[in-house]
Every structure is written in C-alpha cells, then in structure tokens.
Protein backbone atom coordinates (compact mmCIF):
# COMPACT_ATOMS: atom_id res chain seq x y z
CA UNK A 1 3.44 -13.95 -72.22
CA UNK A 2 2.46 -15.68 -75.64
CA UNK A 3 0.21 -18.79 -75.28
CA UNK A 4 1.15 -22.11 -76.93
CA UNK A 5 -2.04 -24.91 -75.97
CA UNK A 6 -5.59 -24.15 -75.84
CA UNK A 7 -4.74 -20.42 -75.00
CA UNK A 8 -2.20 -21.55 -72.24
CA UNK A 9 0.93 -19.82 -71.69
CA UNK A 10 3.82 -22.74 -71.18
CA UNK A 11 3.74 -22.21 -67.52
CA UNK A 12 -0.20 -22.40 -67.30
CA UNK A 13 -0.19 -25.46 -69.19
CA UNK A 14 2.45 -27.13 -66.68
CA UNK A 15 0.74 -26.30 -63.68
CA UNK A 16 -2.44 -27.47 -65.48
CA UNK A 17 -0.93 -31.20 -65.98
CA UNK A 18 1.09 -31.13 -63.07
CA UNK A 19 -2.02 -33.12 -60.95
CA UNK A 20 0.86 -34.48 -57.96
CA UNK A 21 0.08 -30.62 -56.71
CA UNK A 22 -3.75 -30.99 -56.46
CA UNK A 23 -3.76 -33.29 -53.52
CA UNK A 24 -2.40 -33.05 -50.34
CA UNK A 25 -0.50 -36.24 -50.24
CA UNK A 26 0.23 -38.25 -53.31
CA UNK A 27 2.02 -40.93 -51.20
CA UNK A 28 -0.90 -41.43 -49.31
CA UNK A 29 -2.78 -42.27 -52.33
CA UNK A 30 -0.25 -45.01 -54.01
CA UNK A 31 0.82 -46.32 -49.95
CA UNK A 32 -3.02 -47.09 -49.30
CA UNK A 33 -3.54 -48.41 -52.92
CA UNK A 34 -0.40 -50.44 -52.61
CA UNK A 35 -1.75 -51.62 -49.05
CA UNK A 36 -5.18 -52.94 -50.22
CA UNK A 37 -3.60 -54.73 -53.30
CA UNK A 38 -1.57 -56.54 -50.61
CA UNK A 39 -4.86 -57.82 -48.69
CA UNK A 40 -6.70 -58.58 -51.92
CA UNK A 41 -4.16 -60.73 -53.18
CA UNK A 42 -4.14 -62.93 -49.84
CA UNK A 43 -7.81 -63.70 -51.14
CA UNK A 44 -6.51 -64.97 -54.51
CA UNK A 45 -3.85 -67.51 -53.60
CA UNK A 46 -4.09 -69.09 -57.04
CA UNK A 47 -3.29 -65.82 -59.17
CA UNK A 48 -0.74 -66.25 -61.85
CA UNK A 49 1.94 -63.11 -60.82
CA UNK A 50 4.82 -61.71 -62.49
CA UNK A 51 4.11 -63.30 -65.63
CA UNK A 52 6.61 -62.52 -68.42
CA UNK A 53 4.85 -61.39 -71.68
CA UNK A 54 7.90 -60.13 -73.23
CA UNK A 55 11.59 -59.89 -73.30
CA UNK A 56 12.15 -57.01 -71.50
CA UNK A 57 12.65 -57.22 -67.67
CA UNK A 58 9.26 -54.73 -66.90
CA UNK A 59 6.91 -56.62 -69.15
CA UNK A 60 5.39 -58.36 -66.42
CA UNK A 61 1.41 -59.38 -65.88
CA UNK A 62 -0.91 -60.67 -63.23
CA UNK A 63 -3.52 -63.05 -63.81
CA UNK A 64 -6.58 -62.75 -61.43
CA UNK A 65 -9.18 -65.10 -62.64
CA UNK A 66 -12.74 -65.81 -60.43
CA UNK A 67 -13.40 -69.07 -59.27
CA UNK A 68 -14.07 -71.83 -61.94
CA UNK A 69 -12.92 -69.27 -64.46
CA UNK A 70 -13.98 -70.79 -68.11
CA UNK A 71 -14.02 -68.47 -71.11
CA UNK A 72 -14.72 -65.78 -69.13
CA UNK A 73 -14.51 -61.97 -70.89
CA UNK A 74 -10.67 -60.13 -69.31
CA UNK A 75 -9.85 -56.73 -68.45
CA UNK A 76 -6.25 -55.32 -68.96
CA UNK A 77 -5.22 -52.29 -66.94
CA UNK A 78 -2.97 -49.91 -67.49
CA UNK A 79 -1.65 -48.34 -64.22
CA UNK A 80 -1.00 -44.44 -64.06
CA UNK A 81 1.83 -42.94 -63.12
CA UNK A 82 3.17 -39.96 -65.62
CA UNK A 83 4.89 -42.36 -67.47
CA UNK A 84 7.59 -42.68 -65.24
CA UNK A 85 6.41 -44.57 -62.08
CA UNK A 86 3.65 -46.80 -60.73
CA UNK A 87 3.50 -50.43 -60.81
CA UNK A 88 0.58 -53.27 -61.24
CA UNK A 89 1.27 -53.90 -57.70
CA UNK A 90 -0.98 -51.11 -56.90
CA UNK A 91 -3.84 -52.46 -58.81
CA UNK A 92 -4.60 -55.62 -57.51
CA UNK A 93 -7.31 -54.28 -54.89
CA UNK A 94 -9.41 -54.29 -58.19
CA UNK A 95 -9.56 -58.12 -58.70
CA UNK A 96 -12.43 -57.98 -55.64
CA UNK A 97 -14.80 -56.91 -57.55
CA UNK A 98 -13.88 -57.57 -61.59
CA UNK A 99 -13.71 -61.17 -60.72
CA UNK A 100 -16.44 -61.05 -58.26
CA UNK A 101 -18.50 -60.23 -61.58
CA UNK A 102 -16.97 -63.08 -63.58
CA UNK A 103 -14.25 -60.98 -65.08
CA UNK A 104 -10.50 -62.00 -65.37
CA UNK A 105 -8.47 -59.10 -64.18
CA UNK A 106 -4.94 -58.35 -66.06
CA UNK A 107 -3.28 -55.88 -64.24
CA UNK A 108 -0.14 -55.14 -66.70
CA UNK A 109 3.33 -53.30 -66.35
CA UNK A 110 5.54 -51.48 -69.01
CA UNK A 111 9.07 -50.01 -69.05
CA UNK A 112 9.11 -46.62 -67.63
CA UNK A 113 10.84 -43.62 -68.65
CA UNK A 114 14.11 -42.13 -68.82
CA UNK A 115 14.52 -45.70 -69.78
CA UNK A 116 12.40 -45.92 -72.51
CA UNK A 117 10.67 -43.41 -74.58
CA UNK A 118 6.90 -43.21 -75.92
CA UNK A 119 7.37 -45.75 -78.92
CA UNK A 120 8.50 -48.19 -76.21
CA UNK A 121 6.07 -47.74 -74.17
CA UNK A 122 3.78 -48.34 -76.62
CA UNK A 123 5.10 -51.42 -77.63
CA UNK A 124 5.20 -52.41 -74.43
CA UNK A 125 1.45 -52.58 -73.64
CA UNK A 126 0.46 -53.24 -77.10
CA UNK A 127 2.73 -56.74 -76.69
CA UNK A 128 0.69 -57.17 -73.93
CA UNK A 129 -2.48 -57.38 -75.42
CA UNK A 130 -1.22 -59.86 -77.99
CA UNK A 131 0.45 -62.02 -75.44
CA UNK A 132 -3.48 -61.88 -73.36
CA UNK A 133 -4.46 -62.58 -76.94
CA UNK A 134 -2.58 -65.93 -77.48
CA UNK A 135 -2.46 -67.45 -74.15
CA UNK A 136 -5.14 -66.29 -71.77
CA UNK A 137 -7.55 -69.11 -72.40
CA UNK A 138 -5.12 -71.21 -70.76
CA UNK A 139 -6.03 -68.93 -67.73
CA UNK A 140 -10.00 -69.48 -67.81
CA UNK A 141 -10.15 -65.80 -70.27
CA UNK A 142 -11.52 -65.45 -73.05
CA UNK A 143 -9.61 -64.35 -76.20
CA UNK A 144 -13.18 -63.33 -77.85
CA UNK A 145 -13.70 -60.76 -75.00
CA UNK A 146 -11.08 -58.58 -74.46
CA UNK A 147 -11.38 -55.45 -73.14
CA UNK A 148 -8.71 -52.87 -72.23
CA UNK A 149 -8.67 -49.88 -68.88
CA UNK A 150 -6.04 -47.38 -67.58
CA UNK A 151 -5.97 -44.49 -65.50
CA UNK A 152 -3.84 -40.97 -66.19
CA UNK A 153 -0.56 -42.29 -68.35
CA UNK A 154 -2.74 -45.56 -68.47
CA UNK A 155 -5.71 -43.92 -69.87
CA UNK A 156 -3.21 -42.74 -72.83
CA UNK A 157 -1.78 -45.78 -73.50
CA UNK A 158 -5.38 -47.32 -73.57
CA UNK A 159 -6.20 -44.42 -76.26
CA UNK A 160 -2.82 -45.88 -77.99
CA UNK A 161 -3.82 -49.27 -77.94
CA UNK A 162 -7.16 -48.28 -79.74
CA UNK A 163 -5.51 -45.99 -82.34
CA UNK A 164 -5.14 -48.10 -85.67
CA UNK A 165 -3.05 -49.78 -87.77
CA UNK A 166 -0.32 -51.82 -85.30
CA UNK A 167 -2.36 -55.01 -85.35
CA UNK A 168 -0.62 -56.56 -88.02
CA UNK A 169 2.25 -56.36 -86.32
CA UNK A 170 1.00 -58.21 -83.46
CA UNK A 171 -0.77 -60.94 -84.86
CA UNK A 172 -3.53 -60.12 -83.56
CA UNK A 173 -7.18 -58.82 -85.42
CA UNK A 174 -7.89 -55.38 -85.43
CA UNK A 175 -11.00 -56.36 -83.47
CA UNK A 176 -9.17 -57.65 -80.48
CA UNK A 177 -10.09 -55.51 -77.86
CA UNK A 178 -13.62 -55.49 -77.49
CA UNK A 179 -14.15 -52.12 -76.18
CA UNK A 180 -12.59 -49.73 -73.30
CA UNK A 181 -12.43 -47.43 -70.56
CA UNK A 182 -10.04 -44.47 -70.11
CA UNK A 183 -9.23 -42.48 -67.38
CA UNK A 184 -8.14 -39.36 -66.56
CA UNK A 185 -5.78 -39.66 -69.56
CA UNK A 186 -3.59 -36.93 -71.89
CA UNK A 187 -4.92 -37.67 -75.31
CA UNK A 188 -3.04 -34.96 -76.90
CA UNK A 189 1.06 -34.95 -76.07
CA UNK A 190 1.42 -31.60 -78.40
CA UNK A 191 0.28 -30.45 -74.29
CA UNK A 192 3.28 -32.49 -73.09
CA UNK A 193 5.84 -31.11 -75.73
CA UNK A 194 4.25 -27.48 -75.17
CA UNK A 195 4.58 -27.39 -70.81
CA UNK A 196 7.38 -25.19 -69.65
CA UNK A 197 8.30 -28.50 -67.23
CA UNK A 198 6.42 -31.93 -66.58
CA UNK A 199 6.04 -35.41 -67.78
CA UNK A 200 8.15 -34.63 -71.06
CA UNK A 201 11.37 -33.67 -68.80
CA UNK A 202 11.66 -37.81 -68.74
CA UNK A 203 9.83 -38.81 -72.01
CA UNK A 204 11.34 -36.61 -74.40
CA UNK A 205 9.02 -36.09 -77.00
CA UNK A 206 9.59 -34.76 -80.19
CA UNK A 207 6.65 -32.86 -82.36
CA UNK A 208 7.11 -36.30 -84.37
CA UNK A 209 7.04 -38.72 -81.43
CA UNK A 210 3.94 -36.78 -79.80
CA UNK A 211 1.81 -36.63 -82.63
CA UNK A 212 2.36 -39.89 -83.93
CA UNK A 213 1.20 -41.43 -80.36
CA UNK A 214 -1.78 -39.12 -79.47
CA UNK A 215 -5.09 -40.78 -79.89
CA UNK A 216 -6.71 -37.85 -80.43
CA UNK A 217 -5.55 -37.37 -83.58
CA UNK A 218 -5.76 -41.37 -84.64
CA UNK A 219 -9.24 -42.85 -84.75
CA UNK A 220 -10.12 -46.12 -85.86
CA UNK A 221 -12.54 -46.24 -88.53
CA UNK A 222 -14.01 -49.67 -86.84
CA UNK A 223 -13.95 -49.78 -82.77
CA UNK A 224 -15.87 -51.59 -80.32
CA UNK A 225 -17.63 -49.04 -77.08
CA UNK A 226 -15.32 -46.80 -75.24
CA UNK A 227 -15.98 -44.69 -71.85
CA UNK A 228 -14.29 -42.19 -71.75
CA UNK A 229 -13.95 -41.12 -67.65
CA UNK A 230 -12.43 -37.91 -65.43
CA UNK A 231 -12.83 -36.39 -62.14
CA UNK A 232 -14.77 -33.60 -61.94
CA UNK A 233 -12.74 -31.77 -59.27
CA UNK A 234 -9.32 -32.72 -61.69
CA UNK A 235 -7.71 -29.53 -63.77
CA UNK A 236 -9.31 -27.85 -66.50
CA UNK A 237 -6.92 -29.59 -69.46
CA UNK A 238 -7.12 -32.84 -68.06
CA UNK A 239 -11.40 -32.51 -68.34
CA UNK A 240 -11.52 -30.75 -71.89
CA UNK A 241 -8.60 -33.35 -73.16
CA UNK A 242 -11.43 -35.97 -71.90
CA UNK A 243 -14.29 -34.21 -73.33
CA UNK A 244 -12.04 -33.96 -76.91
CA UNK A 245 -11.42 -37.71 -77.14
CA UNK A 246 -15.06 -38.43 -76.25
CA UNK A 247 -16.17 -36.17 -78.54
CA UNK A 248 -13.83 -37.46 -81.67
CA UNK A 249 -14.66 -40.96 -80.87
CA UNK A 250 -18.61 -40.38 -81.66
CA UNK A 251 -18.36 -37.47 -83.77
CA UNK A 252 -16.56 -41.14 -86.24
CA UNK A 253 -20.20 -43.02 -85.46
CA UNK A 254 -18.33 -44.98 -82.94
CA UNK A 255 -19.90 -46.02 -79.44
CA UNK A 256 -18.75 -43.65 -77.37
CA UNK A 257 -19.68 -42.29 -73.07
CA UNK A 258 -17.81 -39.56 -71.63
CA UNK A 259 -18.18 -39.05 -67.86
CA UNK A 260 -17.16 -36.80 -65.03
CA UNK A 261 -17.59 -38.92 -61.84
CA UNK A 262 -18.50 -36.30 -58.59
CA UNK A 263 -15.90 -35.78 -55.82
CA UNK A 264 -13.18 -38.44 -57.29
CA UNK A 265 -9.82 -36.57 -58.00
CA UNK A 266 -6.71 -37.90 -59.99
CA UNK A 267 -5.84 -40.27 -57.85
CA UNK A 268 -9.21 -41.71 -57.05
CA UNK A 269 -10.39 -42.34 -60.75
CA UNK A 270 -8.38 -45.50 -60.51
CA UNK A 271 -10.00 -46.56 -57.79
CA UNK A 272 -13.48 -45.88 -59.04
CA UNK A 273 -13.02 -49.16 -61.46
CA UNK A 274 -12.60 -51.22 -58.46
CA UNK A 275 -15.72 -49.82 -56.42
CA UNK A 276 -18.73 -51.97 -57.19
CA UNK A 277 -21.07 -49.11 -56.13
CA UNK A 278 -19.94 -46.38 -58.32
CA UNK A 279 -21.01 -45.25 -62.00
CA UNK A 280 -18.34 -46.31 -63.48
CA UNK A 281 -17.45 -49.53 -62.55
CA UNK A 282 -21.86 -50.41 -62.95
CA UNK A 283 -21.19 -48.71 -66.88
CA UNK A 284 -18.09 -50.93 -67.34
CA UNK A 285 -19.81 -54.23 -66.70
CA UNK A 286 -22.71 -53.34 -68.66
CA UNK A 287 -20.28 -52.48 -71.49
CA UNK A 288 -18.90 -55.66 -71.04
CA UNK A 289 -22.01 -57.32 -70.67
CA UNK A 290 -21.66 -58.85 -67.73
C-alpha cells in the first residue's frame, strides 16, 4: 500500500492517532477525572463557574483563584478530547495545586465538532484569552502574566493560540501570553486530513483548513518559553509530532523544553499538570516563576 505521512500508509497513520485504543478503559480515565474535579471544587466555594466569555452557548470559563488572590500570574487550560468531546468540568482537580502555588487556574471550554469546524474552534479559545485578557484582574489575575496549557486537542489549540498574527483581532498584544505548555498535542493536521478514519471524520478538514491551523508550520518570530510535553509510552506520531514542534520552536531562537514524562500515557499527561510532585508541573512553575 502507498504511504501518505511520515512513511505511514493511511491505515497506519489512523491507528497511530487513534490513542482511545491504547488504554484499557478510556471512561475510566475521564469518570475518575470528572470525580476528583467534583471534590476539588467543594474546596473552592468561592470559584467564579460557567462564566460566559463569548456569545456562543460553549464559551464558558472557570475562575479558580488562591486565597487573597491579588495580581497573581493565570493559567488557561485547554481540555483534550479529539476535538469533539471533553469538558472543563474534568479539569478542576488541577486548581489544588496551581492555586496552592499562587496561580489562578482558568479551566476553559470551546464549541465542539460536528458543530463547529477548526476555524471555530480556534476562535473559540483565542476569544478566551482576550476575554482573561480584559477582565481577569477583577478576579485577583494578572493580565501581565498570562500563560496558556492543554492536553491532546488542547495541546493543539495551545500551539494555535501561539501561532501569529490573530492578535489584532483580539485586542490584545502579541505578547499576551507569557509562555506555555503543550501536551500530547497534533501539531501537524496534514496527519488528520491523511488518516484513513479518526478525528477528521467530525472536523472536516480541508488541505486549506489544516495547514492554515497547524502550528508547526506557523512560528512566531517573538514568543515567550514553551514546554513542549508527551508520554513516553503514547504512539510513535504523537512523540515525533512533539519532538517536531519542540524542535521548530528553538531551531527560531525561541525558549523552548521538550519532554517525555516516564509511565504517563494519553490520558495521564493531563493529569501530570495537576501533580505537584511530577516534572512537569515543578518545570511549569519555574517557567512561570513562581
């Protein structure tokens, strides 16, 4: 059969990307993360929930902000999901420790598709980060310290909010994220387009649509630090995709990390930016300063 990606045939490249069949239970994953967002927002009875920061019925935020909070730096997330599920819900467990380090947590969500296709998206979390932008001192953040996270479709769509050239747009500098940390994210949707089945069944891409939104191929010339994070025990494509962003990032002069974090599969990375004794999380906070 003739190979399309990366010396891939179609099929290879689907079963490659299609990470819901490298675990056992992929329910068990989003129940227990939904489960421990539940108990961690019991501890944070004065988080600001289901915040609108747009016109559109899914462009909803949560606010978790320590105690005292007073221009204190914010992290966005991007939840995972292929583009086509997940919710913030599941990401509250990871307010513990971000604000336990004096960090406002933004857990964000964004239309999904069928419903909406990639420029959507896009727009969705992009909005977000100028909404955070304009009103989160009001919330005890910091507008002067914003950084941005996400984790599998989330760790694209932070690669899309640091491409350049939508700021304008926004009203909002081309400075205003502060720097980043991507997970287990597709950086190049030619691989979408290319699969025999997958993610682009719901998102259909076009060549047009997929290039345009790849932050592989769109590199700021000016960017604050970026981490650039995988699971070592996660499929080949999704590991050389985050070894390829990594690599473009620095190869520009910018401040770039790429890691492969032991034992922690797809559905753990996320995870790992909640867990105060892990790499990553420790790398974050020094990135942040914090």
């Amino acid at each position: 059969m003739d190979t399309v990606y990366q010396g891939l045939t179609a099929d290879e490249l689907a079963k490659q990307l299609d990470v819901e069949k490298t675990v056992e239970s992929v329910d068990a994953y989003r129940e227990k993360n939904l489960r421990m967002s539940g108990d961690a927002r019991l501890l944070f009875p004065d988080a600001r929930l289901d915040v609108a920061y747009g016109g559109d019925a899914e462009q909803k935020l949560d606010i978790f902000a320590p105690p005292a909070a007073d221009s204190r730096p914010v992290m966005i997330y991007i939840h995972g999901g292929g583009w086509r599920s997940g919710s913030k819900d599941a990401a509250s467990f990871m307010a513990k420790a971000m604000c336990g380090r004096g960090v406002v947590w933004v857990p964000i969500d964004y239309g999904l598709a069928p419903d909406y296709r990639i420029d959507a998206i896009v727009d969705h979390v992009r909005s977000a980060v100028a909404w955070v932008y304009d009103e989160i001192a009001g919330h005890g953040g910091d507008p002067g310290r914003i950084y941005v996270s996400g984790n599998s479709a989330g760790g694209h769509l932070t690669g899309a909010i640091l491409m350049p050239g939508w700021h304008g747009d926004y009203g909002v500098p081309a400075d205003v994220v502060k720097g980043a940390c991507a997970m287990s994210g597709v950086f190049d949707l030619d691989s979408l387009l290319l699969a025999s089945y997958g993610y682009n069944n719901e998102l259909q891409l076009t060549a047009k649509s997929a290039r345009a939104y790849s932050p592989q191929y769109h590199m700021p010339a000016e960017a604050g630090p970026l981490i650039v994070a995988v699971g070592e025990p996660e499929p080949d494509e999704f590991r050389r995709q985050s070894a390829a962003y990594a690599a473009a990032w620095t190869e520009r002069g910018l401040d770039g990390k790429h890691m492969e974090i032991p034992d922690a599969n797809h559905f753990m990375m996320g995870r790992e930016l909640g867990n105060p004794e892990g790499d990553l999380f420790n790398e974050v906070m020094d990135m942040i300063g914090v």
